[in-house]
PDB file of N, CA and C in Angstrom:
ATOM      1  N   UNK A   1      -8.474   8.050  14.384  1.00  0.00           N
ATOM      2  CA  UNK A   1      -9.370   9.110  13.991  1.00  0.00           C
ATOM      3  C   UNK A   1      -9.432   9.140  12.460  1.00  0.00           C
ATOM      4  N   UNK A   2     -10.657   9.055  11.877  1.00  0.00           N
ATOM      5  CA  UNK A   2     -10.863   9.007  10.322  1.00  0.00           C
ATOM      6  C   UNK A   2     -10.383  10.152  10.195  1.00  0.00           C
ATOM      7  N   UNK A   3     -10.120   9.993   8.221  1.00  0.00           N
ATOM      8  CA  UNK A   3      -9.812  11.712   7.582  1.00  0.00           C
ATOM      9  C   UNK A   3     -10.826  12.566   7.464  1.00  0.00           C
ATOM     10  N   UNK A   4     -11.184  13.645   7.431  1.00  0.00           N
ATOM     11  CA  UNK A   4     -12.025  14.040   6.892  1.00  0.00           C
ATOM     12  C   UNK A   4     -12.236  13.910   5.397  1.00  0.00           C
ATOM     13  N   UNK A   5     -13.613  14.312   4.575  1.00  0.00           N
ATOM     14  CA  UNK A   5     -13.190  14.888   3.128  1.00  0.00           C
ATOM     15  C   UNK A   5     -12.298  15.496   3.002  1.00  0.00           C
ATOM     16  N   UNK A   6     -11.927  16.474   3.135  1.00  0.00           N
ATOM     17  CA  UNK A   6     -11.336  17.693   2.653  1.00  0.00           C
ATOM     18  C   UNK A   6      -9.664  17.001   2.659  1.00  0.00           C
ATOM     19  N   UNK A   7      -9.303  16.372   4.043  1.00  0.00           N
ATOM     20  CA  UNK A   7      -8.453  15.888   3.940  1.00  0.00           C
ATOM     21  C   UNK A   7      -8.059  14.726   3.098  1.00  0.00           C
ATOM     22  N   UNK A   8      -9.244  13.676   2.991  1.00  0.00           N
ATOM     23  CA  UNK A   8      -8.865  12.905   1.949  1.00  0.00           C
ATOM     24  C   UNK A   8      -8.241  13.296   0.141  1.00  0.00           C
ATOM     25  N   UNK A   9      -9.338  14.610   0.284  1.00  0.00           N
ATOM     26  CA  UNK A   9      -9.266  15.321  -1.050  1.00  0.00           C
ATOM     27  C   UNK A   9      -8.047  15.643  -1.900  1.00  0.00           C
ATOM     28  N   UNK A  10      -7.650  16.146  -0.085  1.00  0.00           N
ATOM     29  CA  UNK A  10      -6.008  16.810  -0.400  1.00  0.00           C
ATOM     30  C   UNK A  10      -4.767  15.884  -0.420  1.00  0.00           C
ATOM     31  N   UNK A  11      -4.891  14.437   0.103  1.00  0.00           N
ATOM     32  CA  UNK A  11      -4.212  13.606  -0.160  1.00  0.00           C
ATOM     33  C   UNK A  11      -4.071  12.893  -1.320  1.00  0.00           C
ATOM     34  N   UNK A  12      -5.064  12.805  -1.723  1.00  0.00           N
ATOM     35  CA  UNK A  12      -5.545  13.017  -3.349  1.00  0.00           C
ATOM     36  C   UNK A  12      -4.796  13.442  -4.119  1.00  0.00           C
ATOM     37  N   UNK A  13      -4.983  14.646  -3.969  1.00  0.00           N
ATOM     38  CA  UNK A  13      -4.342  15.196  -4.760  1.00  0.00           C
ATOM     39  C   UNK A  13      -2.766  15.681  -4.636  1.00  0.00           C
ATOM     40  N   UNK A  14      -2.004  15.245  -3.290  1.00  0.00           N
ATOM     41  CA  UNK A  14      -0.727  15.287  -3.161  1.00  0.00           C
ATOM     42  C   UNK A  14      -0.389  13.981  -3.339  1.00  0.00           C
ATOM     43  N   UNK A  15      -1.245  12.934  -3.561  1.00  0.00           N
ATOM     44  CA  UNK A  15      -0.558  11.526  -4.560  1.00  0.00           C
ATOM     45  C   UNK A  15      -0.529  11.966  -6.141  1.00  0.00           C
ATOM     46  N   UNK A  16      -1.503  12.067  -6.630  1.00  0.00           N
ATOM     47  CA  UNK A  16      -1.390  12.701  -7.824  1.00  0.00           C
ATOM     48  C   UNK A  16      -0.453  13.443  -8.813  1.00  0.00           C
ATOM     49  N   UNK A  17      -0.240  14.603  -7.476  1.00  0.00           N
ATOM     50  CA  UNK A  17       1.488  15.452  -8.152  1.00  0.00           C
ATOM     51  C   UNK A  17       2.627  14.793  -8.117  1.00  0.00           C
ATOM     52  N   UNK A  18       2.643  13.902  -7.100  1.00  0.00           N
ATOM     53  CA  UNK A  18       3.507  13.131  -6.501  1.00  0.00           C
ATOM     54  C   UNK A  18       3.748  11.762  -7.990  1.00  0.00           C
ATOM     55  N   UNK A  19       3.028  11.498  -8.139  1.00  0.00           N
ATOM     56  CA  UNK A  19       2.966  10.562  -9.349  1.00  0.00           C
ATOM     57  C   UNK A  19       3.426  11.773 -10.906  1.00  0.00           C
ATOM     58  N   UNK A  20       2.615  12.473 -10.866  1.00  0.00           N
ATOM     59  CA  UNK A  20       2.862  13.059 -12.328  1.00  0.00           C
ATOM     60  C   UNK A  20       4.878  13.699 -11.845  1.00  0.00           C
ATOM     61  N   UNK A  21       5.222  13.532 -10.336  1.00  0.00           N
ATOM     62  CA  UNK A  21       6.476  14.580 -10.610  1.00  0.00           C
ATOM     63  C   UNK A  21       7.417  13.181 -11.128  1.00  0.00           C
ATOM     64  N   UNK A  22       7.224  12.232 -10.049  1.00  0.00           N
ATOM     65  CA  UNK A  22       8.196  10.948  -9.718  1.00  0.00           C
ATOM     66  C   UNK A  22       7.516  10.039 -10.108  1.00  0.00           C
ATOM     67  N   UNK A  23       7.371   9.160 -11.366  1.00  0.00           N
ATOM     68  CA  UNK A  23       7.070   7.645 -11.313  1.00  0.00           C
ATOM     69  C   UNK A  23       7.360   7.282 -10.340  1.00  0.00           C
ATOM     70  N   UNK A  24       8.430   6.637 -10.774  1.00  0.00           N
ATOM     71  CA  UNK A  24       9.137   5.522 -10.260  1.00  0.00           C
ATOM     72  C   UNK A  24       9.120   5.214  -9.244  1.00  0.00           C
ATOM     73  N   UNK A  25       9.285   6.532  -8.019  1.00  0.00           N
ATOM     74  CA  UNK A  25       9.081   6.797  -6.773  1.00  0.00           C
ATOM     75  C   UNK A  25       7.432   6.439  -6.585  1.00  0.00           C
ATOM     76  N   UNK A  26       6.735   6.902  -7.080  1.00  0.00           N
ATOM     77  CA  UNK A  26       5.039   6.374  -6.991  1.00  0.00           C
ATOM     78  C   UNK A  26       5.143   4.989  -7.075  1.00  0.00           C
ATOM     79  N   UNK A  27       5.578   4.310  -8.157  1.00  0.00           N
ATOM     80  CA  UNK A  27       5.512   2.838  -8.031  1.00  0.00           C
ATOM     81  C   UNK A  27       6.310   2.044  -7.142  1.00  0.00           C
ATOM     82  N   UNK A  28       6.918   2.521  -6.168  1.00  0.00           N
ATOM     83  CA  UNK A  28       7.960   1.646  -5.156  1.00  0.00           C
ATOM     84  C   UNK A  28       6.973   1.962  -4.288  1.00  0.00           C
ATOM     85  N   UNK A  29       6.239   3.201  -4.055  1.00  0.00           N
ATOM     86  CA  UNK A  29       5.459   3.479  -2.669  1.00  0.00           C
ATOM     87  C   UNK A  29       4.195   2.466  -3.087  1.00  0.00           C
ATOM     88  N   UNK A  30       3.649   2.242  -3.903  1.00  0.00           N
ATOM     89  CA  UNK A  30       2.187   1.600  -4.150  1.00  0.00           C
ATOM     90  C   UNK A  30       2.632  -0.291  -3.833  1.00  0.00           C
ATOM     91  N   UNK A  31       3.695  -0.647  -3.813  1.00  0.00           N
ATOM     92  CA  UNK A  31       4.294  -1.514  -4.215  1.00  0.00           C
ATOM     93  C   UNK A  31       3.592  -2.170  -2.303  1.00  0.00           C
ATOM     94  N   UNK A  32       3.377  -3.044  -2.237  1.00  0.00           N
ATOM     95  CA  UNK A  32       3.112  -3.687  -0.803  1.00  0.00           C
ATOM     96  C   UNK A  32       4.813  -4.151  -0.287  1.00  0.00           C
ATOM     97  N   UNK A  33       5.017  -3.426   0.655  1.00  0.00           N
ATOM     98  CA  UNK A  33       6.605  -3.510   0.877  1.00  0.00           C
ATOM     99  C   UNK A  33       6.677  -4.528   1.651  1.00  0.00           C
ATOM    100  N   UNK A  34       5.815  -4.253   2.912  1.00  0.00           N
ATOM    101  CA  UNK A  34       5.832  -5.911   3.655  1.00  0.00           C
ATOM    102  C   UNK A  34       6.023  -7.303   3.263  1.00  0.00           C
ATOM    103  N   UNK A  35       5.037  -7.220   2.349  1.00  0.00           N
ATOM    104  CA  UNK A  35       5.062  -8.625   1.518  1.00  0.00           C
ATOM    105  C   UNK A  35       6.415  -8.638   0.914  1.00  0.00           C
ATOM    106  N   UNK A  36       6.705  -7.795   0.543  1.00  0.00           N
ATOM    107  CA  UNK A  36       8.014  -8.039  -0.876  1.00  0.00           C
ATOM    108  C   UNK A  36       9.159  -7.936   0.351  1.00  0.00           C
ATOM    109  N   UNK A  37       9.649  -7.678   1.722  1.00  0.00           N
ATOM    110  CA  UNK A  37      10.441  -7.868   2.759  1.00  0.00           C
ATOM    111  C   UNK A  37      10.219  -9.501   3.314  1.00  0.00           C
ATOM    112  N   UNK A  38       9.047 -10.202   3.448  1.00  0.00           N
ATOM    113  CA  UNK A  38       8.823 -10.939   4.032  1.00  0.00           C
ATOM    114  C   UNK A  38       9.207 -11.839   3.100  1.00  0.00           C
ATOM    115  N   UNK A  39       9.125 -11.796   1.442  1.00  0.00           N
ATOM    116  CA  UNK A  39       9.156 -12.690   0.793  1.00  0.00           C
ATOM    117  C   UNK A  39      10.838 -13.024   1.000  1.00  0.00           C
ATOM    118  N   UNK A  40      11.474 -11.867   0.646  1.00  0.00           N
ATOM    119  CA  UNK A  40      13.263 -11.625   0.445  1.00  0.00           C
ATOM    120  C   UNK A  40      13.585 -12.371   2.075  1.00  0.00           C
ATOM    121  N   UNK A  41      13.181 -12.180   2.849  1.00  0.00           N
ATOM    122  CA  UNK A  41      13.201 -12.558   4.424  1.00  0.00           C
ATOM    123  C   UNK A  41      13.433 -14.274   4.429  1.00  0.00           C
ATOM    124  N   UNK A  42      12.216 -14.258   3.936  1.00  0.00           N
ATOM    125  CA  UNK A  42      11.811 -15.911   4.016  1.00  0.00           C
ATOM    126  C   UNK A  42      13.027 -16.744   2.698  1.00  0.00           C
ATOM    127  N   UNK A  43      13.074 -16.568   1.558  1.00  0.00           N
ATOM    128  CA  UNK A  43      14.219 -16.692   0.403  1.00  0.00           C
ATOM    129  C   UNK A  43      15.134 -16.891   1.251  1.00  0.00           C
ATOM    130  N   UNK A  44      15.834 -15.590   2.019  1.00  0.00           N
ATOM    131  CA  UNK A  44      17.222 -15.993   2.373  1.00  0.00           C
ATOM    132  C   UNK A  44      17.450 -16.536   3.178  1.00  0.00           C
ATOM    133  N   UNK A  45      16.516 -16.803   4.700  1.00  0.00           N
ATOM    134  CA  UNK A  45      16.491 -17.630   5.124  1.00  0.00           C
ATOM    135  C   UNK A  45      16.178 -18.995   4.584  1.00  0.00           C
ATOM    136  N   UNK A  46      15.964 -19.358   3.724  1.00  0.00           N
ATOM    137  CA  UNK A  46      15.987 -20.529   2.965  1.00  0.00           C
ATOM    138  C   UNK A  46      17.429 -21.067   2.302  1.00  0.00           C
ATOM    139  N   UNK A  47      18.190 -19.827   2.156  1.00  0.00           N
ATOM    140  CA  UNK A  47      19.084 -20.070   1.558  1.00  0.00           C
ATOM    141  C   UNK A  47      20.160 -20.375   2.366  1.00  0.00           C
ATOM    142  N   UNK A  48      20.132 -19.658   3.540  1.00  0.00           N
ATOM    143  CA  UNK A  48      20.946 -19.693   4.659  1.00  0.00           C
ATOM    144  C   UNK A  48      21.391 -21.331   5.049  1.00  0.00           C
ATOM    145  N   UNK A  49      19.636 -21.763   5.052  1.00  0.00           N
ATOM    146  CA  UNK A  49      19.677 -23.154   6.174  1.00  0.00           C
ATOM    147  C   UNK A  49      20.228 -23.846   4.934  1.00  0.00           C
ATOM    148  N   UNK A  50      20.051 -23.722   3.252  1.00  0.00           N
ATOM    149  CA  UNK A  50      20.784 -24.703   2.604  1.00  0.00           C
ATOM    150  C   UNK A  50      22.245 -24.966   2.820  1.00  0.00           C
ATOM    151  N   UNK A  51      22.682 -23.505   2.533  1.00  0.00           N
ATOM    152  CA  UNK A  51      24.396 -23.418   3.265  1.00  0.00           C
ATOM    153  C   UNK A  51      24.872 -24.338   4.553  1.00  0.00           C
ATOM    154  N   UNK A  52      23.918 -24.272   5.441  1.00  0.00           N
ATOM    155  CA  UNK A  52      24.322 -24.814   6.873  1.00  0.00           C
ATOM    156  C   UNK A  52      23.917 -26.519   6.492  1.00  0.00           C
ATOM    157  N   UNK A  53      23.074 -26.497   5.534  1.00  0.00           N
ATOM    158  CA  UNK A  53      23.226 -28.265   5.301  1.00  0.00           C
ATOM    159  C   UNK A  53      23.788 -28.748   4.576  1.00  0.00           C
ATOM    160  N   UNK A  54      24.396 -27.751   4.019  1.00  0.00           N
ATOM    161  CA  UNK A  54      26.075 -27.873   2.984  1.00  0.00           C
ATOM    162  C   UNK A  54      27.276 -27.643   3.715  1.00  0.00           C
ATOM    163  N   UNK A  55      27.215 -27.203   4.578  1.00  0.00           N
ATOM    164  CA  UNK A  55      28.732 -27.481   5.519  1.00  0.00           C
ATOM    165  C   UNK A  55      28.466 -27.988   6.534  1.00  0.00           C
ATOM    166  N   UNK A  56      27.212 -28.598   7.093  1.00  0.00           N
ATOM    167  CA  UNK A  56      27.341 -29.800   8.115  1.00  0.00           C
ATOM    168  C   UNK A  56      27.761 -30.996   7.419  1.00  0.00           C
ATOM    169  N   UNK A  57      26.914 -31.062   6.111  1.00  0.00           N
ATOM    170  CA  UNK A  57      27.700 -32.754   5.497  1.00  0.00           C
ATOM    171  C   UNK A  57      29.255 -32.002   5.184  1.00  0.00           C
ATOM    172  N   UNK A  58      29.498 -30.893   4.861  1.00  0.00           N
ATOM    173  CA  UNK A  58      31.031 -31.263   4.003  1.00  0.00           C
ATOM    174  C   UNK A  58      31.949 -31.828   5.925  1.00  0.00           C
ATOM    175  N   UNK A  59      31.044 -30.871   6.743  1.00  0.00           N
ATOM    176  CA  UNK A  59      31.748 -31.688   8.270  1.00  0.00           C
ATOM    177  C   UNK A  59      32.131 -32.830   8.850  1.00  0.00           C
ATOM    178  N   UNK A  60      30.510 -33.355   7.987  1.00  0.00           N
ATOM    179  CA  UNK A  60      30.417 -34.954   8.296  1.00  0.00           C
ATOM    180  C   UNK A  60      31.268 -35.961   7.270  1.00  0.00           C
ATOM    181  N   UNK A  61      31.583 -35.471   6.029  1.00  0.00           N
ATOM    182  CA  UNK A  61      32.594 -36.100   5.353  1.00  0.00           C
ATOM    183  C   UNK A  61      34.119 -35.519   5.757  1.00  0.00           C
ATOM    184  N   UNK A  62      34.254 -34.527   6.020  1.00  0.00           N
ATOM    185  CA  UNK A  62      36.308 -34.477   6.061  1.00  0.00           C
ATOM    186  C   UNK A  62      36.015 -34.746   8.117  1.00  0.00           C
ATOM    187  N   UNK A  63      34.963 -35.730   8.425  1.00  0.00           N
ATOM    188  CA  UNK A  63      35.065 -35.924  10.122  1.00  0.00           C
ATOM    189  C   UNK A  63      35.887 -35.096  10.536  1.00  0.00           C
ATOM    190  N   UNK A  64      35.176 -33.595  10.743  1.00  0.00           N
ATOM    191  CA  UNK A  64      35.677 -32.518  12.074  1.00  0.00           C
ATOM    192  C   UNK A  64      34.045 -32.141  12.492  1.00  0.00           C
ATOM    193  N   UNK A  65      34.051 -32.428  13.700  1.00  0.00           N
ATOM    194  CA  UNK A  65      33.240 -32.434  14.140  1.00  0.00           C
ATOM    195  C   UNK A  65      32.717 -30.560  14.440  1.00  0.00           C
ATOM    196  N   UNK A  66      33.772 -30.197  14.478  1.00  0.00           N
ATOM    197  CA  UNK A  66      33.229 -28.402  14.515  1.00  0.00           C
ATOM    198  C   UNK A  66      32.732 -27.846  13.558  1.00  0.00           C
ATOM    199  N   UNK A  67      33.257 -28.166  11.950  1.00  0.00           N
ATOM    200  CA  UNK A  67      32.492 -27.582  10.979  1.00  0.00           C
ATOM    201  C   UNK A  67      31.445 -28.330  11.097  1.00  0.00           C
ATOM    202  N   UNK A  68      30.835 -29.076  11.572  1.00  0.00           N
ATOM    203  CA  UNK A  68      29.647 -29.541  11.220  1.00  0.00           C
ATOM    204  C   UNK A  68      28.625 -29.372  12.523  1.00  0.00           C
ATOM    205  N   UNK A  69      29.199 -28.873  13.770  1.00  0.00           N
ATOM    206  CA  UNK A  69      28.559 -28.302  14.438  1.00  0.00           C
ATOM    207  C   UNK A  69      28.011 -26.723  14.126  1.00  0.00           C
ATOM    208  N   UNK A  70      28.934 -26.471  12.996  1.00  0.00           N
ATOM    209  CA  UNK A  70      28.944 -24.562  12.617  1.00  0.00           C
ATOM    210  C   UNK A  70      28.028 -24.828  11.531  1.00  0.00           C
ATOM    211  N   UNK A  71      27.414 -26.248  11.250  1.00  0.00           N
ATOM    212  CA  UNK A  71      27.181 -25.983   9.838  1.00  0.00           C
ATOM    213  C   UNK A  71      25.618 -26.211  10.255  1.00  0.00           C
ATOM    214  N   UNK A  72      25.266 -26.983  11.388  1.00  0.00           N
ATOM    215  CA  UNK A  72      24.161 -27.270  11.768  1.00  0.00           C
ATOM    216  C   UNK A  72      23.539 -25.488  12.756  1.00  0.00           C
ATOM    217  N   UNK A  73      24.296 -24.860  13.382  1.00  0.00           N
ATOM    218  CA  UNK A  73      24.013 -23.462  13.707  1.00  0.00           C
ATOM    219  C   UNK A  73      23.556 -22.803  12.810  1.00  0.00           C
ATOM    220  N   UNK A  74      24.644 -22.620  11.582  1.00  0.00           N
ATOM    221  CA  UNK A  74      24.061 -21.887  10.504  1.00  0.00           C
ATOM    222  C   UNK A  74      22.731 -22.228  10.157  1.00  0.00           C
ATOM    223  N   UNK A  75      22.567 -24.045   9.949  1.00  0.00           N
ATOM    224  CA  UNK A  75      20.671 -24.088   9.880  1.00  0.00           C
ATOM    225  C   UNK A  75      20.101 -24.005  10.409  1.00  0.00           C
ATOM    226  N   UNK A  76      19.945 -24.270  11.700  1.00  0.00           N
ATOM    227  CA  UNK A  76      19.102 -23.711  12.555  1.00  0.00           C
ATOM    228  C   UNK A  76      18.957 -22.228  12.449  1.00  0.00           C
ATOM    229  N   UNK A  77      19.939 -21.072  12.245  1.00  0.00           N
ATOM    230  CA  UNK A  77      19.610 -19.534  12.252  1.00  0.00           C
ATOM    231  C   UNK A  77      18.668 -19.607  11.096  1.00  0.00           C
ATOM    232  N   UNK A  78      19.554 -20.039   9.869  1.00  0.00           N
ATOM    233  CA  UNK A  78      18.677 -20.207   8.850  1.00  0.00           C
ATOM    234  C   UNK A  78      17.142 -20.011   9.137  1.00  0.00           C
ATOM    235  N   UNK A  79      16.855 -21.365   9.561  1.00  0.00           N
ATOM    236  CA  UNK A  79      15.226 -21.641   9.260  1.00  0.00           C
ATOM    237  C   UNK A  79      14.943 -20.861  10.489  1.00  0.00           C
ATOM    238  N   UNK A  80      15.045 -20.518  11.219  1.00  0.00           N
ATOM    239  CA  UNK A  80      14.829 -19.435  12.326  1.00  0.00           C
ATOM    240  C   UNK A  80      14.447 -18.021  11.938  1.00  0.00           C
ATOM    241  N   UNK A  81      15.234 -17.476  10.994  1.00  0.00           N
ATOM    242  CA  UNK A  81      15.249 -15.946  10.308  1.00  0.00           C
ATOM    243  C   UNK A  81      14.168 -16.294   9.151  1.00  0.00           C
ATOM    244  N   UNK A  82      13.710 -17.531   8.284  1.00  0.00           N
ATOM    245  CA  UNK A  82      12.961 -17.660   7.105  1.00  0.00           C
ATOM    246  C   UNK A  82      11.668 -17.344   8.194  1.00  0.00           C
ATOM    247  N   UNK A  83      11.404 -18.414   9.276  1.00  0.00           N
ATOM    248  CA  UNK A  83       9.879 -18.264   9.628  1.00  0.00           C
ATOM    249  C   UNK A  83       9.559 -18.015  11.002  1.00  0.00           C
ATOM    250  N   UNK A  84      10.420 -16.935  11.316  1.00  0.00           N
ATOM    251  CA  UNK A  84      10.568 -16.144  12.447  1.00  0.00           C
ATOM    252  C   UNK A  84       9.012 -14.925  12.676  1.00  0.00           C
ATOM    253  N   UNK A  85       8.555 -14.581  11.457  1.00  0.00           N
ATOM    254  CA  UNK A  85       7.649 -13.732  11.245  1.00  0.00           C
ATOM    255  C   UNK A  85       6.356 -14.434  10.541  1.00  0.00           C
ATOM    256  N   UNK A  86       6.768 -15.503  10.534  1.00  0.00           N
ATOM    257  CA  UNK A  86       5.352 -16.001   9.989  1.00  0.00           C
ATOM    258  C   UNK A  86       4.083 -16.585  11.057  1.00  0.00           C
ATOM    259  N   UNK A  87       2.943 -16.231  10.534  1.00  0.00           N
ATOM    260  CA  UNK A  87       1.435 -16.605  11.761  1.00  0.00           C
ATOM    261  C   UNK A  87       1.549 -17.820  11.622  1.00  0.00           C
ATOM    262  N   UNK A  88       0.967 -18.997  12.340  1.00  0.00           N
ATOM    263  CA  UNK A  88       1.312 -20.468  11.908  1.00  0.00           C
ATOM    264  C   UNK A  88      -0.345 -20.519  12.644  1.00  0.00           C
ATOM    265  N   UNK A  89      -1.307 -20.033  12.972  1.00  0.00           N
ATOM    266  CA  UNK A  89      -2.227 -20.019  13.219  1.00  0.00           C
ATOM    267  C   UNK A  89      -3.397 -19.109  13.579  1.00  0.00           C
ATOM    268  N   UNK A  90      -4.406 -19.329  13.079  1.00  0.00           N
ATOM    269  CA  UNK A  90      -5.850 -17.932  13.674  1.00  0.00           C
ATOM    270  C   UNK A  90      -6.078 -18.257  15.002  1.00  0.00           C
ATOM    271  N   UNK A  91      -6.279 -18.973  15.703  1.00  0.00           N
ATOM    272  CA  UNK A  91      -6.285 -19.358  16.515  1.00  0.00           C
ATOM    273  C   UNK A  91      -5.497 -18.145  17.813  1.00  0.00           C
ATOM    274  N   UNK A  92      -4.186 -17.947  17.460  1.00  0.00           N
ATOM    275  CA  UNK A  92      -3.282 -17.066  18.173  1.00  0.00           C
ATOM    276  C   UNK A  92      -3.358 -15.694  17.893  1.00  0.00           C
ATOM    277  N   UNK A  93      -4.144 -15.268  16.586  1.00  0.00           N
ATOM    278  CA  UNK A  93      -4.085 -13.766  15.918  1.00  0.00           C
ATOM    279  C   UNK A  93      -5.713 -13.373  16.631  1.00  0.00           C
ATOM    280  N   UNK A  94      -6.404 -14.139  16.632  1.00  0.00           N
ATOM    281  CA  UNK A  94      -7.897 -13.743  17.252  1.00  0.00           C
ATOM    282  C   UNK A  94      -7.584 -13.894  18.555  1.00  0.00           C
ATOM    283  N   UNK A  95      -7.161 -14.394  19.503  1.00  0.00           N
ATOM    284  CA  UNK A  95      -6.570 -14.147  20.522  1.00  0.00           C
ATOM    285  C   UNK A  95      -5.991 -12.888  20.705  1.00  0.00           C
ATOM    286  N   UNK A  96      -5.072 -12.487  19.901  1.00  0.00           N
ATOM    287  CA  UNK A  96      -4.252 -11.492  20.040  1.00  0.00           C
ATOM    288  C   UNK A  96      -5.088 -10.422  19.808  1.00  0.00           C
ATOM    289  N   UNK A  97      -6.035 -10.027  18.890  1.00  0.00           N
ATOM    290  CA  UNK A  97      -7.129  -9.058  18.590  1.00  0.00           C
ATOM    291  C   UNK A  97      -7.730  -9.021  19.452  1.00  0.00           C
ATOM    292  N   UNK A  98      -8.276 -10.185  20.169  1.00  0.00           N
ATOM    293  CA  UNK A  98      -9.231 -10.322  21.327  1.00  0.00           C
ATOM    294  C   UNK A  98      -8.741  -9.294  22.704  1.00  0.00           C
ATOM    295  N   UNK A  99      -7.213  -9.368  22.972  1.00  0.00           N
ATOM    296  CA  UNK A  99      -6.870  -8.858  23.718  1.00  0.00           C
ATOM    297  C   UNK A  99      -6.933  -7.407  24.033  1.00  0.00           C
ATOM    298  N   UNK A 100      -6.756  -7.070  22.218  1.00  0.00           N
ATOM    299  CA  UNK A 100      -6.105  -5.431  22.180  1.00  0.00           C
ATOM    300  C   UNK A 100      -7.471  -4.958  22.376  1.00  0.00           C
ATOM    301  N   UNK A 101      -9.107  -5.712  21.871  1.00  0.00           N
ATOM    302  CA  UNK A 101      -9.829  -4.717  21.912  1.00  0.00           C
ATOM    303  C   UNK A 101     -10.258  -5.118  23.830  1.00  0.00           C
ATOM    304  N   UNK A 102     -10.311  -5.448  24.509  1.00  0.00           N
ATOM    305  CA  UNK A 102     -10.726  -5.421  25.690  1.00  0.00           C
ATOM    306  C   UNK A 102     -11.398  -6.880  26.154  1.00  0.00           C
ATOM    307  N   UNK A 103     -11.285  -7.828  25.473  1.00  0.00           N
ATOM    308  CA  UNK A 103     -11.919  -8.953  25.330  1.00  0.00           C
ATOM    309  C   UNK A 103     -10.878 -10.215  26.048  1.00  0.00           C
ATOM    310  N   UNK A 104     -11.306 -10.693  26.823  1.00  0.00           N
ATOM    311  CA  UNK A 104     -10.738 -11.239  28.175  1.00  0.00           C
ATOM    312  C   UNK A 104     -10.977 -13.233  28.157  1.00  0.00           C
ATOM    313  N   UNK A 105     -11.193 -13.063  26.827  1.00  0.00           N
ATOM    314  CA  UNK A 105     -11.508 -14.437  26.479  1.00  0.00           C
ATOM    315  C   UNK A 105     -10.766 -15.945  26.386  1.00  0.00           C
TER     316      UNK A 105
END
């Protein structure tokens, strides 16, 4: 359901006070949080799977075969948690739209 004017008006103007009371707080809310979660998301999962391909070889050099089974888990979670949330195609999102509005396609 749209806002009305009146309501937009007043949101308006309770961003407004909201800014003149709290910067700082205004600029974390304006801030696109998703993106800046997805980015930190994707980073550490990046960082993760490096770790796990840093203690599968240190596995594969002192030959124990368990750290380097723990080290290949860790990458796999790794790259699992980096692009766990990412679209990898339109194809599947217009589909998925297709669905929600009633479209049987």
């Amino acid at each position: 359901m749209p806002l009305s004017e009146f309501e937009k008006r007043e949101l308006e103007l309770i961003g407004h006070g909201l800014e003149g009371d709290d910067p700082r707080l205004a600029g974390l809310l304006s801030r696109d949080i998703a993106a800046l979660s997805l980015r930190t998301r994707i980073s550490r999962g990046l960082l993760l799977f490096a770790a796990g391909v840093g203690v599968l070889l240190l596995g594969l050099v002192i030959r124990v075969p368990s750290v380097g089974i723990a080290g290949f888990a860790v990458m796999n979670g790794g790259a699992y948690w980096a692009i766990k949330d990412l679209r990898w195609s339109l194809r599947s999102r217009n589909r998925h739209v297709g669905q929600l509005e009633g479209n049987n396609e």
